[in-house]
C-alpha atoms as a PDB file:
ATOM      1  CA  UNK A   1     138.122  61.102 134.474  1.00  0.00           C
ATOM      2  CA  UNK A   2     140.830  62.255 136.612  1.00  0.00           C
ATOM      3  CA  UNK A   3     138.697  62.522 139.634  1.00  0.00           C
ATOM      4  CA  UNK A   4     137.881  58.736 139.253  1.00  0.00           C
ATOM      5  CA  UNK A   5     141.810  57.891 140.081  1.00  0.00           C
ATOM      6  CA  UNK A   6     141.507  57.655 143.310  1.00  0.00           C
ATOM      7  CA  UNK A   7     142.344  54.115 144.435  1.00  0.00           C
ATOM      8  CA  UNK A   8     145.709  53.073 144.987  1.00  0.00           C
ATOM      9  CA  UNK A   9     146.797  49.818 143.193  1.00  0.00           C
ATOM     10  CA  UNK A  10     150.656  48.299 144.553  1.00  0.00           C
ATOM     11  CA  UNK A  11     152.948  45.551 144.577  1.00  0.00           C
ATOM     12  CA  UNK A  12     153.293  42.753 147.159  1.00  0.00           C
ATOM     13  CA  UNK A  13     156.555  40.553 146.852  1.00  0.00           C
ATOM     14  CA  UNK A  14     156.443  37.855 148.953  1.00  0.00           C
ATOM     15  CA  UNK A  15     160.266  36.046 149.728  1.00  0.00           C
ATOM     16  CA  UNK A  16     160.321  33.434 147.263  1.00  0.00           C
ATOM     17  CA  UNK A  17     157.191  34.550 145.013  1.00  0.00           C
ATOM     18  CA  UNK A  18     156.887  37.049 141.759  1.00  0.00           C
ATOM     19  CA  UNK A  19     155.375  40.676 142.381  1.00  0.00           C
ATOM     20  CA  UNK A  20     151.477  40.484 143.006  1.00  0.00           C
ATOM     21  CA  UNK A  21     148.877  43.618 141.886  1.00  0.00           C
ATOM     22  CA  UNK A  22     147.292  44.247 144.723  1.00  0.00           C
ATOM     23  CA  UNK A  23     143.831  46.700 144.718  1.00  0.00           C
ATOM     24  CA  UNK A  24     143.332  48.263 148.223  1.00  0.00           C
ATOM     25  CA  UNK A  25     139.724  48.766 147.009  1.00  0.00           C
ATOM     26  CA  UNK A  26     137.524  45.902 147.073  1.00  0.00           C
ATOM     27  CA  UNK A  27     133.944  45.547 146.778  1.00  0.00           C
ATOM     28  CA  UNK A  28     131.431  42.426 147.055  1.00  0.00           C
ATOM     29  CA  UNK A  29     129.320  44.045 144.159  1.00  0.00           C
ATOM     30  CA  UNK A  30     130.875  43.308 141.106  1.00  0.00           C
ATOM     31  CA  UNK A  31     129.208  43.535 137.656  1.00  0.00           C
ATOM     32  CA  UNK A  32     130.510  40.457 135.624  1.00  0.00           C
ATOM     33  CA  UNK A  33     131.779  41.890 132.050  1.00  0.00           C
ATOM     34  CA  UNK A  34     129.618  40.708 130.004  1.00  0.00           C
ATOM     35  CA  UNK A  35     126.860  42.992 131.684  1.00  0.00           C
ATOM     36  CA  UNK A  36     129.290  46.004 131.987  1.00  0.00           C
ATOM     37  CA  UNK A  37     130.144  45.497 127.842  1.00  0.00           C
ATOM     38  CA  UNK A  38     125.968  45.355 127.153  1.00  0.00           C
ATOM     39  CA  UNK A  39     125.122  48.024 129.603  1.00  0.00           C
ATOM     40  CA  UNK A  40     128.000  49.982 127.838  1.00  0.00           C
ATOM     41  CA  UNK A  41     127.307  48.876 124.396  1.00  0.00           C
ATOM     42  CA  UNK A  42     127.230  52.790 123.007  1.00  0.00           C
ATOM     43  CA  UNK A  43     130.113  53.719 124.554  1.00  0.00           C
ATOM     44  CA  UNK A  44     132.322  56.176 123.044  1.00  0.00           C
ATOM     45  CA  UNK A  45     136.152  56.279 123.693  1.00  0.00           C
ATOM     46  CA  UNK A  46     135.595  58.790 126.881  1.00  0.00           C
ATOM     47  CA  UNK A  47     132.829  56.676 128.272  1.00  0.00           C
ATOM     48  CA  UNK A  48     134.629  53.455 127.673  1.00  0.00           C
ATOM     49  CA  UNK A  49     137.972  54.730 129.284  1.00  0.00           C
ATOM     50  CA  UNK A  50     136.176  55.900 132.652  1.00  0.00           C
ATOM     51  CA  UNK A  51     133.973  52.843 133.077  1.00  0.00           C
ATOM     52  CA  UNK A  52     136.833  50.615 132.867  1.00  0.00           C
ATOM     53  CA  UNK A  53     139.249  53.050 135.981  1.00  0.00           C
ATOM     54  CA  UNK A  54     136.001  53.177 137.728  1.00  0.00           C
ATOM     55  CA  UNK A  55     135.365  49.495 137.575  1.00  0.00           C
ATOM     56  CA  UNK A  56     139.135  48.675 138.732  1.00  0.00           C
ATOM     57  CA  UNK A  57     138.754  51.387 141.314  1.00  0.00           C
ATOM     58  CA  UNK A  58     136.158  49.047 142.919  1.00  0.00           C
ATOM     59  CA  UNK A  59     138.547  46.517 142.563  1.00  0.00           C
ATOM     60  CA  UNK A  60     136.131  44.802 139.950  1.00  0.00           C
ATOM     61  CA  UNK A  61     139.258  42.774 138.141  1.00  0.00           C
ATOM     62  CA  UNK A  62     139.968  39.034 137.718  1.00  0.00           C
ATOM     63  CA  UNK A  63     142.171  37.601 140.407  1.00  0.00           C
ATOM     64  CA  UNK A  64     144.498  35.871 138.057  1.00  0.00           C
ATOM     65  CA  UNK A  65     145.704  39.148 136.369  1.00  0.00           C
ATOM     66  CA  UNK A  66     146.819  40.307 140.110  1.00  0.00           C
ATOM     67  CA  UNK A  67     149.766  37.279 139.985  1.00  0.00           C
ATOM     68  CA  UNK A  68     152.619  38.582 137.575  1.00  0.00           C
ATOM     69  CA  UNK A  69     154.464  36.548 135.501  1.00  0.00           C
ATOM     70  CA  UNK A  70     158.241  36.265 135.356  1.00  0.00           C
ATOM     71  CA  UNK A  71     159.948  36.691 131.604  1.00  0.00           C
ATOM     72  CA  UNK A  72     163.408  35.881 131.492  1.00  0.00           C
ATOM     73  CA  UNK A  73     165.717  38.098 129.435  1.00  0.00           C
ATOM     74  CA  UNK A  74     169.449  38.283 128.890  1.00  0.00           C
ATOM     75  CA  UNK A  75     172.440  39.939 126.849  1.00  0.00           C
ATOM     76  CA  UNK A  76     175.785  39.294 125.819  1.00  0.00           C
ATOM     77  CA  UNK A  77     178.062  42.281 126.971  1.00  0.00           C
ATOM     78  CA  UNK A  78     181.055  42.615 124.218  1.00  0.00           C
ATOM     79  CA  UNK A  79     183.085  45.076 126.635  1.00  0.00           C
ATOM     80  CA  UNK A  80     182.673  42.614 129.482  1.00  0.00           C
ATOM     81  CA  UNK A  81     182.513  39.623 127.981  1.00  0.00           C
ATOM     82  CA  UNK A  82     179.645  38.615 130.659  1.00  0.00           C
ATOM     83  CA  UNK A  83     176.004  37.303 129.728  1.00  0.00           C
ATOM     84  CA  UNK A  84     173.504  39.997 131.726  1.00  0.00           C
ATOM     85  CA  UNK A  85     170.482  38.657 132.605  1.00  0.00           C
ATOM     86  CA  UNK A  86     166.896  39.743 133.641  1.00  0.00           C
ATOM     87  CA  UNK A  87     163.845  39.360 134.852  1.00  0.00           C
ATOM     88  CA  UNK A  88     160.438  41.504 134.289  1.00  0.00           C
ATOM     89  CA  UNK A  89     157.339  40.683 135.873  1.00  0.00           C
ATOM     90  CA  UNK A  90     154.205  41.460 133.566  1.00  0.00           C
ATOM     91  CA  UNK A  91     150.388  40.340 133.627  1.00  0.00           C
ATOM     92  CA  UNK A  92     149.667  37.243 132.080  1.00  0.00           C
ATOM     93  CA  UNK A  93     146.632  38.917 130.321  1.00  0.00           C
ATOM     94  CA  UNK A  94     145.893  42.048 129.011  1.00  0.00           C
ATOM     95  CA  UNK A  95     144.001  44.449 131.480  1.00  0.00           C
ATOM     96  CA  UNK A  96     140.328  42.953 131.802  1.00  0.00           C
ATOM     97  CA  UNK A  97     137.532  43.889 133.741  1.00  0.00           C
ATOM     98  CA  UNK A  98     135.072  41.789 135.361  1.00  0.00           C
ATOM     99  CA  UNK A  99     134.532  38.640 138.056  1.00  0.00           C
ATOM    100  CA  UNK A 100     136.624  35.747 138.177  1.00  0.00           C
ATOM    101  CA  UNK A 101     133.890  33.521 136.077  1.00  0.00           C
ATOM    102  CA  UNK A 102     132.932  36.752 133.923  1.00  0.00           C
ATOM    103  CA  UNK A 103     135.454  39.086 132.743  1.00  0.00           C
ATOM    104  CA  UNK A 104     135.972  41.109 129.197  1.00  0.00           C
ATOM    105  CA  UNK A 105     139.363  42.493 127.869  1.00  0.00           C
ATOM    106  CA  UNK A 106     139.579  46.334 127.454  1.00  0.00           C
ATOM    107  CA  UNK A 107     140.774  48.407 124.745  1.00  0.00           C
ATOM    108  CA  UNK A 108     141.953  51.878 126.111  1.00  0.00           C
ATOM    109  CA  UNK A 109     143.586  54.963 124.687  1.00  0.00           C
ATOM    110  CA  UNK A 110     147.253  55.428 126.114  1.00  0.00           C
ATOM    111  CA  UNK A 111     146.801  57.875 128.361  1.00  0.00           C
ATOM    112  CA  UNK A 112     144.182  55.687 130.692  1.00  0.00           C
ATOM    113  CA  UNK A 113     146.739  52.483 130.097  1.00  0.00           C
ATOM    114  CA  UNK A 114     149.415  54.784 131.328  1.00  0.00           C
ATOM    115  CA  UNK A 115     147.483  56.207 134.577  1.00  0.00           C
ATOM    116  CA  UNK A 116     146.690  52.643 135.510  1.00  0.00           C
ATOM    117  CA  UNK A 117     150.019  51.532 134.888  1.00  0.00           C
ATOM    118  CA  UNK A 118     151.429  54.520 137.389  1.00  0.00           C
ATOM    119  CA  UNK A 119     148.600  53.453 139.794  1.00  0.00           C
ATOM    120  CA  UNK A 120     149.634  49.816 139.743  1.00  0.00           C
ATOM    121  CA  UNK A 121     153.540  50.624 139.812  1.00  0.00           C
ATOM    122  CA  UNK A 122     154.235  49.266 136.546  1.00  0.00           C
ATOM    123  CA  UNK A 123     155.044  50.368 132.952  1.00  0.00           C
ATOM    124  CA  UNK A 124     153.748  49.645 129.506  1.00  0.00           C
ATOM    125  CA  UNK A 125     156.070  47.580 127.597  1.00  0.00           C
ATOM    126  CA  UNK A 126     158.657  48.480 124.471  1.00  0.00           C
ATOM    127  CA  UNK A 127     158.683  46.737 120.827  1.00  0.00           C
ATOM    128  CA  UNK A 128     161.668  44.465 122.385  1.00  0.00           C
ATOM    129  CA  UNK A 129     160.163  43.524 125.462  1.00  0.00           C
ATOM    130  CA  UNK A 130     156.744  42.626 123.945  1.00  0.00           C
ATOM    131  CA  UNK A 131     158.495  40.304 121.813  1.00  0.00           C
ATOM    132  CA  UNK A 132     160.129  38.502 124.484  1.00  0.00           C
ATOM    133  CA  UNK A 133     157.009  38.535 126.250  1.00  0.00           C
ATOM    134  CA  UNK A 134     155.260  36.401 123.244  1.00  0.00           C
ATOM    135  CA  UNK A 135     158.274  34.173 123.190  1.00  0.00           C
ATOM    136  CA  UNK A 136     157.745  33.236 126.790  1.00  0.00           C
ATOM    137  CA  UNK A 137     154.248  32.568 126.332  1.00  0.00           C
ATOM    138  CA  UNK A 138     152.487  29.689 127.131  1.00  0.00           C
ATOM    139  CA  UNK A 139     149.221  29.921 124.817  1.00  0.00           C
ATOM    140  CA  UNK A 140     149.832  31.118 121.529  1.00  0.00           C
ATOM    141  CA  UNK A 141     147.008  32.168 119.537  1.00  0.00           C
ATOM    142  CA  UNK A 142     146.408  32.623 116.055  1.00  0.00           C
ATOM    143  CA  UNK A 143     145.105  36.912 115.655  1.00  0.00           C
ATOM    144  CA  UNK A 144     142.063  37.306 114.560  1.00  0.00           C
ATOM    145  CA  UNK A 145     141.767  40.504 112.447  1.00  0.00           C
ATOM    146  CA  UNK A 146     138.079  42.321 112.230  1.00  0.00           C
ATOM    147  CA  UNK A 147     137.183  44.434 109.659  1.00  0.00           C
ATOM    148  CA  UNK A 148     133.663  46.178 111.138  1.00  0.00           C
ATOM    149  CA  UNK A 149     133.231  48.828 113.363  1.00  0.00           C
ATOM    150  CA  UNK A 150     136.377  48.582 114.476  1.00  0.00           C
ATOM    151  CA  UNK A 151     136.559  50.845 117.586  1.00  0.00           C
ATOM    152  CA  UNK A 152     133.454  50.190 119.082  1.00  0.00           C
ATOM    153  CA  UNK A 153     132.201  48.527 121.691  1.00  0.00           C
ATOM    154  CA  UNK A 154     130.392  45.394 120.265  1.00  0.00           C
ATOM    155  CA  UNK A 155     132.934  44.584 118.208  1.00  0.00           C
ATOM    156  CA  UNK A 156     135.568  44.675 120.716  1.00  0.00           C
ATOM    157  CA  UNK A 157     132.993  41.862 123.476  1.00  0.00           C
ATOM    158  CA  UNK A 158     133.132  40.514 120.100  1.00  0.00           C
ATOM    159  CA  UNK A 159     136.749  40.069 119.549  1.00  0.00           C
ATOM    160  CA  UNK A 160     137.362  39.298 123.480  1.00  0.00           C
ATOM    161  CA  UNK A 161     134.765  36.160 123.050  1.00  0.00           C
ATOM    162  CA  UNK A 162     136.059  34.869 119.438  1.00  0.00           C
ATOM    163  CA  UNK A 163     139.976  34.747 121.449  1.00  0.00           C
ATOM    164  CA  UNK A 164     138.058  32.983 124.603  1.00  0.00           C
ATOM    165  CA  UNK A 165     136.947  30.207 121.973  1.00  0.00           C
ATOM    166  CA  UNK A 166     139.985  29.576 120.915  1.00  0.00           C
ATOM    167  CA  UNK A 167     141.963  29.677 124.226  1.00  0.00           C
ATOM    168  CA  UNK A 168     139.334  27.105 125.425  1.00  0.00           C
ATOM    169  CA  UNK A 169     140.117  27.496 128.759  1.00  0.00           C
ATOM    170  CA  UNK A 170     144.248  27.157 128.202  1.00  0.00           C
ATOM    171  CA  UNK A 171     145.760  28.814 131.306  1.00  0.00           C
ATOM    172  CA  UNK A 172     149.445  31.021 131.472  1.00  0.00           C
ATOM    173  CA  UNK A 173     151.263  33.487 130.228  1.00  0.00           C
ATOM    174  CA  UNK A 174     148.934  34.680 126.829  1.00  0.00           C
ATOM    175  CA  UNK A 175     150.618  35.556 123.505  1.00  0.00           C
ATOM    176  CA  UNK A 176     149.306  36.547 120.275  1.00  0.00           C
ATOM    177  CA  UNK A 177     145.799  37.866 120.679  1.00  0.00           C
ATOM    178  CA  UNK A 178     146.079  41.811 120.810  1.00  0.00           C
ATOM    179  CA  UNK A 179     148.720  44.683 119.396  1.00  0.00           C
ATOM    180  CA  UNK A 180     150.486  46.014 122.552  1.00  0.00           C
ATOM    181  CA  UNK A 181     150.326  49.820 123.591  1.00  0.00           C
ATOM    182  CA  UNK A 182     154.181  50.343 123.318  1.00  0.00           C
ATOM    183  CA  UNK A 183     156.461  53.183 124.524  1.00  0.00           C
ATOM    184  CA  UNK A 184     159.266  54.107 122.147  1.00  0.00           C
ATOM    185  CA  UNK A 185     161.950  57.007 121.607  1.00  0.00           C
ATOM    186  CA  UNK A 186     159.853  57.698 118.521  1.00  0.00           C
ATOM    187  CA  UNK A 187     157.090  59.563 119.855  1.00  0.00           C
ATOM    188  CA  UNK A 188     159.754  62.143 121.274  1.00  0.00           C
ATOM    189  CA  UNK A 189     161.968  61.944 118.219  1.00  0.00           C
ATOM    190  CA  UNK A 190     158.827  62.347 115.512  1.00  0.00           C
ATOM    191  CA  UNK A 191     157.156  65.196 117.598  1.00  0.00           C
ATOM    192  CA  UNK A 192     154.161  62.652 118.402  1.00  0.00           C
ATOM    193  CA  UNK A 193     153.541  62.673 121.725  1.00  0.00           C
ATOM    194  CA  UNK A 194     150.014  63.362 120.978  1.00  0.00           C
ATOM    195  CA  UNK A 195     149.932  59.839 118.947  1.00  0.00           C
ATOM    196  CA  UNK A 196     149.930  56.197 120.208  1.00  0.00           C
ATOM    197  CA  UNK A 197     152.733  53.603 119.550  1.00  0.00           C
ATOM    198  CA  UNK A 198     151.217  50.329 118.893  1.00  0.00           C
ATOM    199  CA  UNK A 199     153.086  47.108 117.814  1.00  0.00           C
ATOM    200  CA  UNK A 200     152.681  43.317 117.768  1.00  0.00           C
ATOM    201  CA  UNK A 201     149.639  40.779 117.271  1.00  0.00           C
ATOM    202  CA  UNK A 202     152.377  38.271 116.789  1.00  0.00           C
ATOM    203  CA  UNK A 203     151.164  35.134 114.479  1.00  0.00           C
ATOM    204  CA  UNK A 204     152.074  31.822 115.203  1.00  0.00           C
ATOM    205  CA  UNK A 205     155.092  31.379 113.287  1.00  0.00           C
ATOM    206  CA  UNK A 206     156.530  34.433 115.444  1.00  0.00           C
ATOM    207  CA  UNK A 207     156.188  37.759 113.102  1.00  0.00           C
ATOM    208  CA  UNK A 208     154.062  40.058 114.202  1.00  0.00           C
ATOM    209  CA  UNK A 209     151.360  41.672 111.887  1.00  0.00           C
ATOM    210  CA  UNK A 210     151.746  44.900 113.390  1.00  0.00           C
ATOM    211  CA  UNK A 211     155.308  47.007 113.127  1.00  0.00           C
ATOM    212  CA  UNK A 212     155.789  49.367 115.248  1.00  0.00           C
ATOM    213  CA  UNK A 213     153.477  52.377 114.323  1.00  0.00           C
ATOM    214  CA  UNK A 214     152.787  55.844 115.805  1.00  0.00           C
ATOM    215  CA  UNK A 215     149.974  56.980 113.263  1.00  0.00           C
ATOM    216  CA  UNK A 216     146.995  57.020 115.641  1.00  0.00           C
ATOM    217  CA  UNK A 217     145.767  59.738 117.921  1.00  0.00           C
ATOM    218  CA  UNK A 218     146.289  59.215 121.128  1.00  0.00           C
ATOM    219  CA  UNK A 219     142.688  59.059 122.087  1.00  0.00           C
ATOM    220  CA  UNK A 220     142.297  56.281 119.076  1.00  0.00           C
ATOM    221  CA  UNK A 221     141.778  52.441 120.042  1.00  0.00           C
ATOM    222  CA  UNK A 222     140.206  49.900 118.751  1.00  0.00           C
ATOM    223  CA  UNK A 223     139.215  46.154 119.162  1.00  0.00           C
ATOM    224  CA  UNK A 224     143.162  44.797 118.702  1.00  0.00           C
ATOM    225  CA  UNK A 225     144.411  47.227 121.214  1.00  0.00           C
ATOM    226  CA  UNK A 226     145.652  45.828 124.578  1.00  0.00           C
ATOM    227  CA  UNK A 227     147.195  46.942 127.840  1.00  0.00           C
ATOM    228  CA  UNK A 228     149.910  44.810 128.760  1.00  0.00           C
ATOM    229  CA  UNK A 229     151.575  45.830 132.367  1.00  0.00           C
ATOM    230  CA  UNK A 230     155.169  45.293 133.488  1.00  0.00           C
ATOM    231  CA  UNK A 231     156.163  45.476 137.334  1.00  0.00           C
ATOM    232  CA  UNK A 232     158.712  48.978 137.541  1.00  0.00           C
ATOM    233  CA  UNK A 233     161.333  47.300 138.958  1.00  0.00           C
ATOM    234  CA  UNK A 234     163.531  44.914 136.894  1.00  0.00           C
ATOM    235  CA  UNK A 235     165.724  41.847 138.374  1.00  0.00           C
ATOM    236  CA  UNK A 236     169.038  42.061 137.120  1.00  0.00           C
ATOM    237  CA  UNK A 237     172.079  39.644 137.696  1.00  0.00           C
ATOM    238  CA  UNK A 238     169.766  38.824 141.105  1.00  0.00           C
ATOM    239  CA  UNK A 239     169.020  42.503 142.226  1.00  0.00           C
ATOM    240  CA  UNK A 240     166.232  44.709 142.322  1.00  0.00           C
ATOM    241  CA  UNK A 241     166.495  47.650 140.323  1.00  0.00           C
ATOM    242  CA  UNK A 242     164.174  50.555 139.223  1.00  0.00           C
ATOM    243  CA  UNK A 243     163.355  50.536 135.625  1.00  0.00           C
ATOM    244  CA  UNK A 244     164.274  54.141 134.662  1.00  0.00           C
ATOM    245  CA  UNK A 245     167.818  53.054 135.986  1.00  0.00           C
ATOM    246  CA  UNK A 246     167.684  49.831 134.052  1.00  0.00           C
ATOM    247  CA  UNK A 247     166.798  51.871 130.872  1.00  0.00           C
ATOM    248  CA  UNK A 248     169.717  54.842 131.617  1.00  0.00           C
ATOM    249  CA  UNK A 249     172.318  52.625 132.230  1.00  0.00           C
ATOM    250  CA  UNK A 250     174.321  52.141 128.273  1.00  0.00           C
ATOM    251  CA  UNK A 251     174.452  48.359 128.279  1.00  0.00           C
ATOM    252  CA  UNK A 252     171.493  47.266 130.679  1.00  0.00           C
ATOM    253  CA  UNK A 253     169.227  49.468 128.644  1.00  0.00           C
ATOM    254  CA  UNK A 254     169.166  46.943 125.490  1.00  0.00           C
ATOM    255  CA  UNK A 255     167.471  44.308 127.714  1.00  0.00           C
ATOM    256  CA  UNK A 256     164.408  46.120 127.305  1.00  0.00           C
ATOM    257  CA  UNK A 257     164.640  48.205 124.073  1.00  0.00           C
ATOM    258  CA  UNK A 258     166.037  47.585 120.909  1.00  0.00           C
ATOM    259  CA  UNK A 259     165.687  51.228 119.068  1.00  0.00           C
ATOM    260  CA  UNK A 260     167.871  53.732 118.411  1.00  0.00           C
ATOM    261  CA  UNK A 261     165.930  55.918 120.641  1.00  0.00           C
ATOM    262  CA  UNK A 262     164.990  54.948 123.875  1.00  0.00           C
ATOM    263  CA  UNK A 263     163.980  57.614 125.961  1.00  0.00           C
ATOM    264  CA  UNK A 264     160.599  57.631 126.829  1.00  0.00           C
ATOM    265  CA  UNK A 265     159.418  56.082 129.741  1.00  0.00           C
ATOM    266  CA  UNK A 266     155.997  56.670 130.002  1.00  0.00           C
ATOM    267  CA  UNK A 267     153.258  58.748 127.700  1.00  0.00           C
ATOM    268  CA  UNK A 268     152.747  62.158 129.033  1.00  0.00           C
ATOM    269  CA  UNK A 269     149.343  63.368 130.745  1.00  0.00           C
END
């Protein structure tokens, strides 16, 4: 799988416009999803993860994912007595592949969410911030649990097509419909860096069906699993500033996480 990484995904931010995904790789023969998901149909984990970097590699990806969306944050400094406030810049979808007219969510483990995240420049999100991203969204859904060959293939074109008929068509910023792959301080502090975090699957009256949980392997997904990616660098008070620093710094670091722990930036590979 490794030797598949070999595109080279960045950001474009225009003067007045929010941070675009941008593939250098592009190619005019695209597979739409739907045939990639039936093609692919007895897919394992392994198989499932490289189809889905070699697909973006080719640049096969739906346009609309490539424009980020901004998500307002802010805080209340005590010591300061100042309101802090943020911006982060995250895809309005989970990661899909596929055409513009034919594309299929993906369910990865963390360690392929987390490569394509470093490709693209971006990070996966924490408990706090995927909260904020669901109360910024613009189409709520109602989750759909599944109870059926959970991690396999079928059932997750399955899932991907049940949320399609109820989005019917809605466009923005999309809340509601998966559990977010999540970094938090307690994969370091548990001694489970060989786990995934998962959290969210919000239902419409806000509370999320998922709490935070770190039981999985980290080659374990199934059908509710999504990749949710947020641009690295965070706006603060107006300025441009590396999320690593955001997350060091003792006040600015509870815009994005809300744990007692909050030192893990990334999962490990």
């Amino acid at each position: 799988m490794k030797g598949l990484l070999v595109f080279l995904g960045f950001i474009v931010i225009g003067c007045s416009s929010a941070p675009k995904l941008v593939l250098q790789k592009t190619t005019s023969d695209r597979k739409a999803g739907t045939i990639l998901f039936k093609e692919g149909a007895a897919n394992d984990w392994r198989k499932r993860d490289s189809m889905v970097i070699a697909e973006i590699s080719k640049g096969n990806m739906p346009s609309f994912l490539q424009q980020l969306t901004p998500v307002h944050l802010q805080l209340f400094d005590t010591a300061s007595q100042k309101t802090i406030k943020a911006i982060i810049y995250v895809t309005p979808d989970y990661l899909s592949v596929g055409t513009n007219t034919d594309w299929v969510r993906v369910c990865l483990t963390p360690i392929t969410a987390q490569k394509l995240a470093d490709q693209f420049h971006c990070f996966l999100p924490t408990r706090k911030l995927v909260d904020a991203i669901y109360a910024a969204a613009k189409v709520k859904l109602e989750p759909v649990p599944m109870f059926a060959f959970r991690d396999s293939t079928p059932t997750m074109y399955q899932h991907h097509l049940i949320i399609e008929g109820q989005r019917k068509g809605q466009k923005g910023l999309i809340g509601g419909i998966k559990k977010d792959i999540v970094t938090t301080g307690k994969l370091v502090k548990e001694n489970r860096l060989d786990k995934v975090a998962i959290y969210g699957w919000h239902q419409l009256n806000g509370k999320p069906i998922q709490p935070l949980y770190t039981g999985h392997a980290n080659w374990y997904t199934d059908y509710s699993h999504g990749t949710r990616l947020v641009y690295n660098k965070i706006k603060v008070n107006g300025r441009w500033y590396d999320y690593k620093d955001v997350w060091q710094h003792p006040v600015w670091r509870k815009l994005v996480c809300d744990e007692e722990y909050c030192d893990l930036y990334k999962y490990p590979y």
